[in-house]
N, C-alpha and C. Protein backbone atom coordinates (compact mmCIF):
# COMPACT_ATOMS: atom_id res chain seq x y z
N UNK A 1 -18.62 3.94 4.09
CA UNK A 1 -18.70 2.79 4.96
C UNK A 1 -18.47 3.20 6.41
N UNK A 2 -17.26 3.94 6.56
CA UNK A 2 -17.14 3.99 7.70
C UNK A 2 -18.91 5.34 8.58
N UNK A 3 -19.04 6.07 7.84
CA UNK A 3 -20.09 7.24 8.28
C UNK A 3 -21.16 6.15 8.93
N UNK A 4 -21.60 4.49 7.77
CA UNK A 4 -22.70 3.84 8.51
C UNK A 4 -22.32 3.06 9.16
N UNK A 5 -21.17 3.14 9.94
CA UNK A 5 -20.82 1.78 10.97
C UNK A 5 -21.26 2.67 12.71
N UNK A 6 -21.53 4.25 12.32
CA UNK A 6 -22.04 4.83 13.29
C UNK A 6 -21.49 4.57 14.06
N UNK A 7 -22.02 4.57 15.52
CA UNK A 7 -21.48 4.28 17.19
C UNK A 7 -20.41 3.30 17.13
N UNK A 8 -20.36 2.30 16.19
CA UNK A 8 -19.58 0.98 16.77
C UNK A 8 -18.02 1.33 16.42
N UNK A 9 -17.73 2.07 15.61
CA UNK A 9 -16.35 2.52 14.96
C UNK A 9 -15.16 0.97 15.53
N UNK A 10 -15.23 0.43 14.68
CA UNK A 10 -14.19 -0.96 14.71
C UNK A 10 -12.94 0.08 14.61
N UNK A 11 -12.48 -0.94 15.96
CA UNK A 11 -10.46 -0.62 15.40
C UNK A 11 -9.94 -1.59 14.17
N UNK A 12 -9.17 -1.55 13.91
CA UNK A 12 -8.22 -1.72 12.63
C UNK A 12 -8.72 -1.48 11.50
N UNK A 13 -7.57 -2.10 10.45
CA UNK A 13 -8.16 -1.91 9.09
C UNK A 13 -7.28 -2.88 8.54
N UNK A 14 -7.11 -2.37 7.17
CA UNK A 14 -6.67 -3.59 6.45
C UNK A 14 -5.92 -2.96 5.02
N UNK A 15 -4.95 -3.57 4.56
CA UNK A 15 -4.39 -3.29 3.58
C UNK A 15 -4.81 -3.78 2.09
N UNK A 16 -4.69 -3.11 0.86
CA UNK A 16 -5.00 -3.91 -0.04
C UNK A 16 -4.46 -4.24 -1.28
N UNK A 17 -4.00 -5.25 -2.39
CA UNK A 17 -3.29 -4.56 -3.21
C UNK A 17 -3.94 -6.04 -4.43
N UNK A 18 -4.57 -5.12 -5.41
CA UNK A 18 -4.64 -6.07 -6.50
C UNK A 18 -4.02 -5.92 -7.99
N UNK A 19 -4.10 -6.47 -9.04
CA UNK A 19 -3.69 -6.55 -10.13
C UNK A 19 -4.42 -6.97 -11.47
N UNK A 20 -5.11 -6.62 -12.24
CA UNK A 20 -5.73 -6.44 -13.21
C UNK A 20 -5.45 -5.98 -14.78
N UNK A 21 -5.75 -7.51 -15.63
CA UNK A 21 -4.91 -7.63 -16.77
C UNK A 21 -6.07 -7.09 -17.94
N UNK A 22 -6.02 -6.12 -18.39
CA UNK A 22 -7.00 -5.52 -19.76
C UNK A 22 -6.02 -5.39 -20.82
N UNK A 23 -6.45 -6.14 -22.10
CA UNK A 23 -5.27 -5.91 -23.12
C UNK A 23 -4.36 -6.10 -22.82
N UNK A 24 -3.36 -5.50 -23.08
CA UNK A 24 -1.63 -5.92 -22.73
C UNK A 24 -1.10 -5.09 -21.63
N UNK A 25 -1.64 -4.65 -21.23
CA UNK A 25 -1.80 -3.58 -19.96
C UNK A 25 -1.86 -4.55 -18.83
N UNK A 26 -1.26 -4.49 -17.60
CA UNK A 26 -1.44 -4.53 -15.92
C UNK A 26 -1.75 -3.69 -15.23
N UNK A 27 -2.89 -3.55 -14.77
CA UNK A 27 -2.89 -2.41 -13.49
C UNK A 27 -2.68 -3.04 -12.77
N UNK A 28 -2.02 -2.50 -11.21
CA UNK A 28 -1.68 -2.83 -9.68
C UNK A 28 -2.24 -1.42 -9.37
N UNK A 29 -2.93 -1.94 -8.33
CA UNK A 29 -3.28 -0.95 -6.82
C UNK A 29 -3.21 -1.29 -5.89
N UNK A 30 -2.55 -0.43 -5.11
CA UNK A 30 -1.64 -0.90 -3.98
C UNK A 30 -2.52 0.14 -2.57
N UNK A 31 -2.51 -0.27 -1.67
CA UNK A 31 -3.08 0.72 -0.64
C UNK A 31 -2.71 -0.18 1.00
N UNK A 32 -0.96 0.22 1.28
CA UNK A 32 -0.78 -0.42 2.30
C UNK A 32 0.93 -0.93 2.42
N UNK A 33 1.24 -1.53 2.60
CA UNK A 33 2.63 -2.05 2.77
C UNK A 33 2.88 -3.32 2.60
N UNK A 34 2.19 -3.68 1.19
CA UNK A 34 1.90 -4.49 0.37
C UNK A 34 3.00 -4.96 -1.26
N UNK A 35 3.45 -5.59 -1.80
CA UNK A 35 4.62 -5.21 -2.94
C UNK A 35 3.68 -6.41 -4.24
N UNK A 36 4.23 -5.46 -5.25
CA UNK A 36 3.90 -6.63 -6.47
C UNK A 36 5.41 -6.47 -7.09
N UNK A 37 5.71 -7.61 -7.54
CA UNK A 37 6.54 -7.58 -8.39
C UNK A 37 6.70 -8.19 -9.57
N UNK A 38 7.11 -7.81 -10.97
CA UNK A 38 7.06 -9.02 -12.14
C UNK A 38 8.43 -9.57 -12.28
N UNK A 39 8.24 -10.71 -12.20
CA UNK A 39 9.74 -11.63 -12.61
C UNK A 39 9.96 -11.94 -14.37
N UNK A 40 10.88 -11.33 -14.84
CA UNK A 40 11.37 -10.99 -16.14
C UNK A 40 12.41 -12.32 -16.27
N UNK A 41 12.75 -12.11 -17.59
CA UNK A 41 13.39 -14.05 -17.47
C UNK A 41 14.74 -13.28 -16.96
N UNK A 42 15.01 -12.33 -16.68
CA UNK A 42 17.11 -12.23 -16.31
C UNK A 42 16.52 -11.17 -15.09
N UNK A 43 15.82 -10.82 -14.45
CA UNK A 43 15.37 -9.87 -13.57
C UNK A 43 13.91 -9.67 -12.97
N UNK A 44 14.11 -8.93 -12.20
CA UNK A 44 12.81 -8.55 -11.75
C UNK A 44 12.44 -7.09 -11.97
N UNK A 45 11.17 -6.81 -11.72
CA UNK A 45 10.78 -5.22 -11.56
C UNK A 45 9.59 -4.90 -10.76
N UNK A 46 9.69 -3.80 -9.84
CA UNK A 46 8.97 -3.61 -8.82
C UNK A 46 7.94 -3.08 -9.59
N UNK A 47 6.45 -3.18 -8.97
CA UNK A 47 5.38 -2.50 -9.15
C UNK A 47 4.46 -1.77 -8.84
N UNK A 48 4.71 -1.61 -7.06
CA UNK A 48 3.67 -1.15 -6.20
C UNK A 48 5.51 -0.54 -5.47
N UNK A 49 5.38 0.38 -4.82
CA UNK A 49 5.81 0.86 -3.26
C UNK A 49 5.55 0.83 -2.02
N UNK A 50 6.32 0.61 -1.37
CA UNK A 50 5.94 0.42 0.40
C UNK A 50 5.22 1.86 1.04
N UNK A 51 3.85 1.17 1.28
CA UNK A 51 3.33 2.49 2.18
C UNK A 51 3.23 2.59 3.40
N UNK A 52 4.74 2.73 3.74
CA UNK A 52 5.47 2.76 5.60
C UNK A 52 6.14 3.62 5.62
N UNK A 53 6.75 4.07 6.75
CA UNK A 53 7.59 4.84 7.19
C UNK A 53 8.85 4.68 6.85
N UNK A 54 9.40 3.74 5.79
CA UNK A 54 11.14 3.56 5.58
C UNK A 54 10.42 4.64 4.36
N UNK A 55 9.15 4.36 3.46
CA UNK A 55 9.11 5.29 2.40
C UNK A 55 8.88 6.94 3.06
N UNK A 56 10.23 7.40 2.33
CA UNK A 56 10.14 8.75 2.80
C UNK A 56 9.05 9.48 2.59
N UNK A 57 8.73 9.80 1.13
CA UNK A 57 7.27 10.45 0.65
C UNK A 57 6.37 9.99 1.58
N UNK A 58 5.45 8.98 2.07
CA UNK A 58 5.16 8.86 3.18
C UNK A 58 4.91 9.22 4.22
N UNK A 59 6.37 8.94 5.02
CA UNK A 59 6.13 9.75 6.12
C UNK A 59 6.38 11.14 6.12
N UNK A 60 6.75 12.44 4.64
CA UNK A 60 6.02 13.32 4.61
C UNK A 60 4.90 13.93 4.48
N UNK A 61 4.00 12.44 3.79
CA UNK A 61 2.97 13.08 3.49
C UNK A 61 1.85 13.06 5.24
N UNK A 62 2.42 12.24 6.14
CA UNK A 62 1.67 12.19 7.14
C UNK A 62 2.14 13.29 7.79
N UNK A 63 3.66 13.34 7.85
CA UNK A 63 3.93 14.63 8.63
C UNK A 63 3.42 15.94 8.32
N UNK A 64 3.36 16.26 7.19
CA UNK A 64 3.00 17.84 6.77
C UNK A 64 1.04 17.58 7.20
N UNK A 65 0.56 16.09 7.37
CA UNK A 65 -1.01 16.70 7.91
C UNK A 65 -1.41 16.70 9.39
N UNK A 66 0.09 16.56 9.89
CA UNK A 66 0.03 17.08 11.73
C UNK A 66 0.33 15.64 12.09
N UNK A 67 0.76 14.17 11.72
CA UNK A 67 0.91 13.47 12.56
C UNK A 67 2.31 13.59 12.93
N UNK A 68 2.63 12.60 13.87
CA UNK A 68 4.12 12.23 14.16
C UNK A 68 4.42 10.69 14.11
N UNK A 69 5.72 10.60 13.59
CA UNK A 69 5.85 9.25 13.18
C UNK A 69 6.88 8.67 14.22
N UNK A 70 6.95 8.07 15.16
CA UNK A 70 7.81 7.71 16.14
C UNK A 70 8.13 5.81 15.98
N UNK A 71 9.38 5.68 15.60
CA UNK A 71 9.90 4.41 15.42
C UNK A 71 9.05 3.45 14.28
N UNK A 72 9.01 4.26 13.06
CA UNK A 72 8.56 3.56 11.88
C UNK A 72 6.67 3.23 11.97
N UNK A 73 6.67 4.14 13.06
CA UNK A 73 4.82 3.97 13.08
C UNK A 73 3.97 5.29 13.38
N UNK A 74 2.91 5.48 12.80
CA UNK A 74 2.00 6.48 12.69
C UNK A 74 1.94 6.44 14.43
N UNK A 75 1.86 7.25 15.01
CA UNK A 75 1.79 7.87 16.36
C UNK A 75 1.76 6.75 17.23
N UNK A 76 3.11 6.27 16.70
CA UNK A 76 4.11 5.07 17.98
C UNK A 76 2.73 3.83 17.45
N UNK A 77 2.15 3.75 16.81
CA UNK A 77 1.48 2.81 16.57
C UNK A 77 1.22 1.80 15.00
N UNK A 78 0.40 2.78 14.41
CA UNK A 78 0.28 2.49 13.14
C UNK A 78 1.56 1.92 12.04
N UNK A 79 1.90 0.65 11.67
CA UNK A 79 3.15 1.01 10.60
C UNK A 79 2.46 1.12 9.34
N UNK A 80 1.89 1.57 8.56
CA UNK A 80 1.32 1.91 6.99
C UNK A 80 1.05 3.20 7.36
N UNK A 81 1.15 4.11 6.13
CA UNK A 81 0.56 5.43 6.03
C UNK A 81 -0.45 5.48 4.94
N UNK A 82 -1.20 4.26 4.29
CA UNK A 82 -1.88 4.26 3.76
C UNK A 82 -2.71 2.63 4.25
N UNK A 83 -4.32 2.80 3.95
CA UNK A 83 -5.16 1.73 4.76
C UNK A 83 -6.12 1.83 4.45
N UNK A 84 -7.40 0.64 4.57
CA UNK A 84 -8.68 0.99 4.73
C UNK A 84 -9.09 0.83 5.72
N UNK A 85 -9.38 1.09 6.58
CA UNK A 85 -10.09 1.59 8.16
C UNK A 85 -9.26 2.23 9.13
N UNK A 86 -8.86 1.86 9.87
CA UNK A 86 -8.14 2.65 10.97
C UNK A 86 -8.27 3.97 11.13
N UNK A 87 -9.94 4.03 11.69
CA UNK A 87 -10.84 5.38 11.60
C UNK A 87 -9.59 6.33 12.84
N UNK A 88 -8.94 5.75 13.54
CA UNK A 88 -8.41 6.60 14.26
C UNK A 88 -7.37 7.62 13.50
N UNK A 89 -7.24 7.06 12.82
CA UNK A 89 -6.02 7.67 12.60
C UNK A 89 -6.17 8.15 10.67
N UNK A 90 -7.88 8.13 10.01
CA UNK A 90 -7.72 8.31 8.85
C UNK A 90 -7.32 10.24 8.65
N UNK A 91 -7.73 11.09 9.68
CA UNK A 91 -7.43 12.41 9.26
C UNK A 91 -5.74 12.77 8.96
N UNK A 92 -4.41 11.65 9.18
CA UNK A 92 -3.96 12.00 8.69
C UNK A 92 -3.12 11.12 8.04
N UNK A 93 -4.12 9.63 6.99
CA UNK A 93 -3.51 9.07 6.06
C UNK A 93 -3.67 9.47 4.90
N UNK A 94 -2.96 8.86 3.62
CA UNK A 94 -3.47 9.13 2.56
C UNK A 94 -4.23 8.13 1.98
N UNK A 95 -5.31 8.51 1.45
CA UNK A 95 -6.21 7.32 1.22
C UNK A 95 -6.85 6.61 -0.34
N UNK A 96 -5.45 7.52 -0.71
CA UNK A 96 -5.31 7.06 -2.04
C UNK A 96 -4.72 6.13 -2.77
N UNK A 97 -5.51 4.75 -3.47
CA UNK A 97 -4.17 4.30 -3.92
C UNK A 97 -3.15 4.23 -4.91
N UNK A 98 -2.21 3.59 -4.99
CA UNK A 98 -1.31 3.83 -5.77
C UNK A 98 -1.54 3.17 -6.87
N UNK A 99 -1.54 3.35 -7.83
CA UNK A 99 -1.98 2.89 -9.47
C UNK A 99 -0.80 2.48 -10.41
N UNK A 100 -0.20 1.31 -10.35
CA UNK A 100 0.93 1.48 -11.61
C UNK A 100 0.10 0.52 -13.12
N UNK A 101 0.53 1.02 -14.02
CA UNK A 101 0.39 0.64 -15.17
C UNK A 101 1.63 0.17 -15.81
N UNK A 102 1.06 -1.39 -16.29
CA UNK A 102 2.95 -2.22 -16.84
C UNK A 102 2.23 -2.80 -18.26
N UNK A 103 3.51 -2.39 -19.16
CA UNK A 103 3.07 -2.74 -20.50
C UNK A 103 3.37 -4.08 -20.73
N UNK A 104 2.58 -5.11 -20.63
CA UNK A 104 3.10 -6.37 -20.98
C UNK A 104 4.10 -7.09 -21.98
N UNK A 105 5.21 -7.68 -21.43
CA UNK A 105 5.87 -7.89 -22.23
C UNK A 105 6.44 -9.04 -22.47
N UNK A 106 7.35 -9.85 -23.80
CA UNK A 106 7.50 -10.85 -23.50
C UNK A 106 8.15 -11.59 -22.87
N UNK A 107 9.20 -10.88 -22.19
CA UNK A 107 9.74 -11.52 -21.21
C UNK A 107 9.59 -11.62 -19.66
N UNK A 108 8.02 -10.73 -19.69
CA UNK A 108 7.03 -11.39 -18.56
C UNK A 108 7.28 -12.84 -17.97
N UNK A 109 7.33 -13.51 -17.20
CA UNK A 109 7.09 -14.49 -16.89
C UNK A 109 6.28 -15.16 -15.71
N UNK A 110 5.75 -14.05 -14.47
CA UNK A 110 4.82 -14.33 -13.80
C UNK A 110 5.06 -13.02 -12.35
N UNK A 111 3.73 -12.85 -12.27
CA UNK A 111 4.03 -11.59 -10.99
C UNK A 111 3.15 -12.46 -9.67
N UNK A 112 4.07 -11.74 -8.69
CA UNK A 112 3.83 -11.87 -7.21
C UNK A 112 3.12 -10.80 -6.60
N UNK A 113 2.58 -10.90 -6.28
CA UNK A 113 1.30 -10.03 -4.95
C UNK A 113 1.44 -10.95 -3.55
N UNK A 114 2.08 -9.55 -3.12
CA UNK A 114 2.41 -10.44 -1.64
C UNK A 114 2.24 -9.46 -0.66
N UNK A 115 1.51 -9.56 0.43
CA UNK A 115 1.86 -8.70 1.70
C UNK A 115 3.15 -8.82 2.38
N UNK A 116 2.66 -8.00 3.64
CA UNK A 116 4.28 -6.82 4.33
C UNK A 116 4.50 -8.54 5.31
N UNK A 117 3.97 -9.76 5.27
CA UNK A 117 4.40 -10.68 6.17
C UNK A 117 4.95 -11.90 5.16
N UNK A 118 4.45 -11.51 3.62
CA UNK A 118 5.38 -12.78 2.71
C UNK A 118 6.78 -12.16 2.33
N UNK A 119 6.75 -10.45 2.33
CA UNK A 119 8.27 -10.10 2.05
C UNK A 119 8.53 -10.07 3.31
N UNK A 120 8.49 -10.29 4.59
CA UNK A 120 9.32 -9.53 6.30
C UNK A 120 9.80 -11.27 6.27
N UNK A 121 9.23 -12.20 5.87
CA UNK A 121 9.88 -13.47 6.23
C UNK A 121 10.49 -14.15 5.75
């Protein structure tokens, strides 16, 4: 996508994170600073990880490919170390996403998919 947007190269990008029920299985893919979580009847349990700079792995994985992370953001700017667009800065995200697999169970009771502005508030 980005190779045919040619000359115009848009700034930003965008985060993404979905969830997909096959059999008794959940997948979540996460790509961003995005959280799922399942609410269990006495608890909760996380499903995705924050892809920011508080996550350490993270901001090693940007550091060891030459960026610098100054005040919780990809070069004083960016806060995710993972994204889809932000052509400026893709040579040193990771652009992979994160995959969890949850065995459904019965004391499932309903999951949240929320972005980095339904958990910051």
């Amino acid at each position: 996508m980005i190779a045919s947007l040619g000359e115009w190269k848009p700034r930003g990008g965008s985060t993404a994170l979905c969830g997909v029920i096959y059999g008794e299985s959940l997948y979540v893919a996460n790509l961003g600073d995005s959280r799922a979580v399942m609410f269990q009847s006495e608890s909760f349990k996380a499903l995705s990880n924050l892809h920011d700079f508080t996550n350490e792995n993270e901001r090693l994985y940007v550091e060891n490919k030459g960026g610098v992370v100054l005040n919780n953001r990809l070069e004083a700017g960016l806060p995710v170390s993972r994204s889809i667009g932000d052509i400026r800065y893709k040579h040193l995200m990771n652009k992979e996403p994160e995959i969890v697999v949850h065995q459904i169970q019965e004391n499932d009771e309903f999951l949240i998919l929320g972005t980095d502005g339904y958990w910051n508030v």
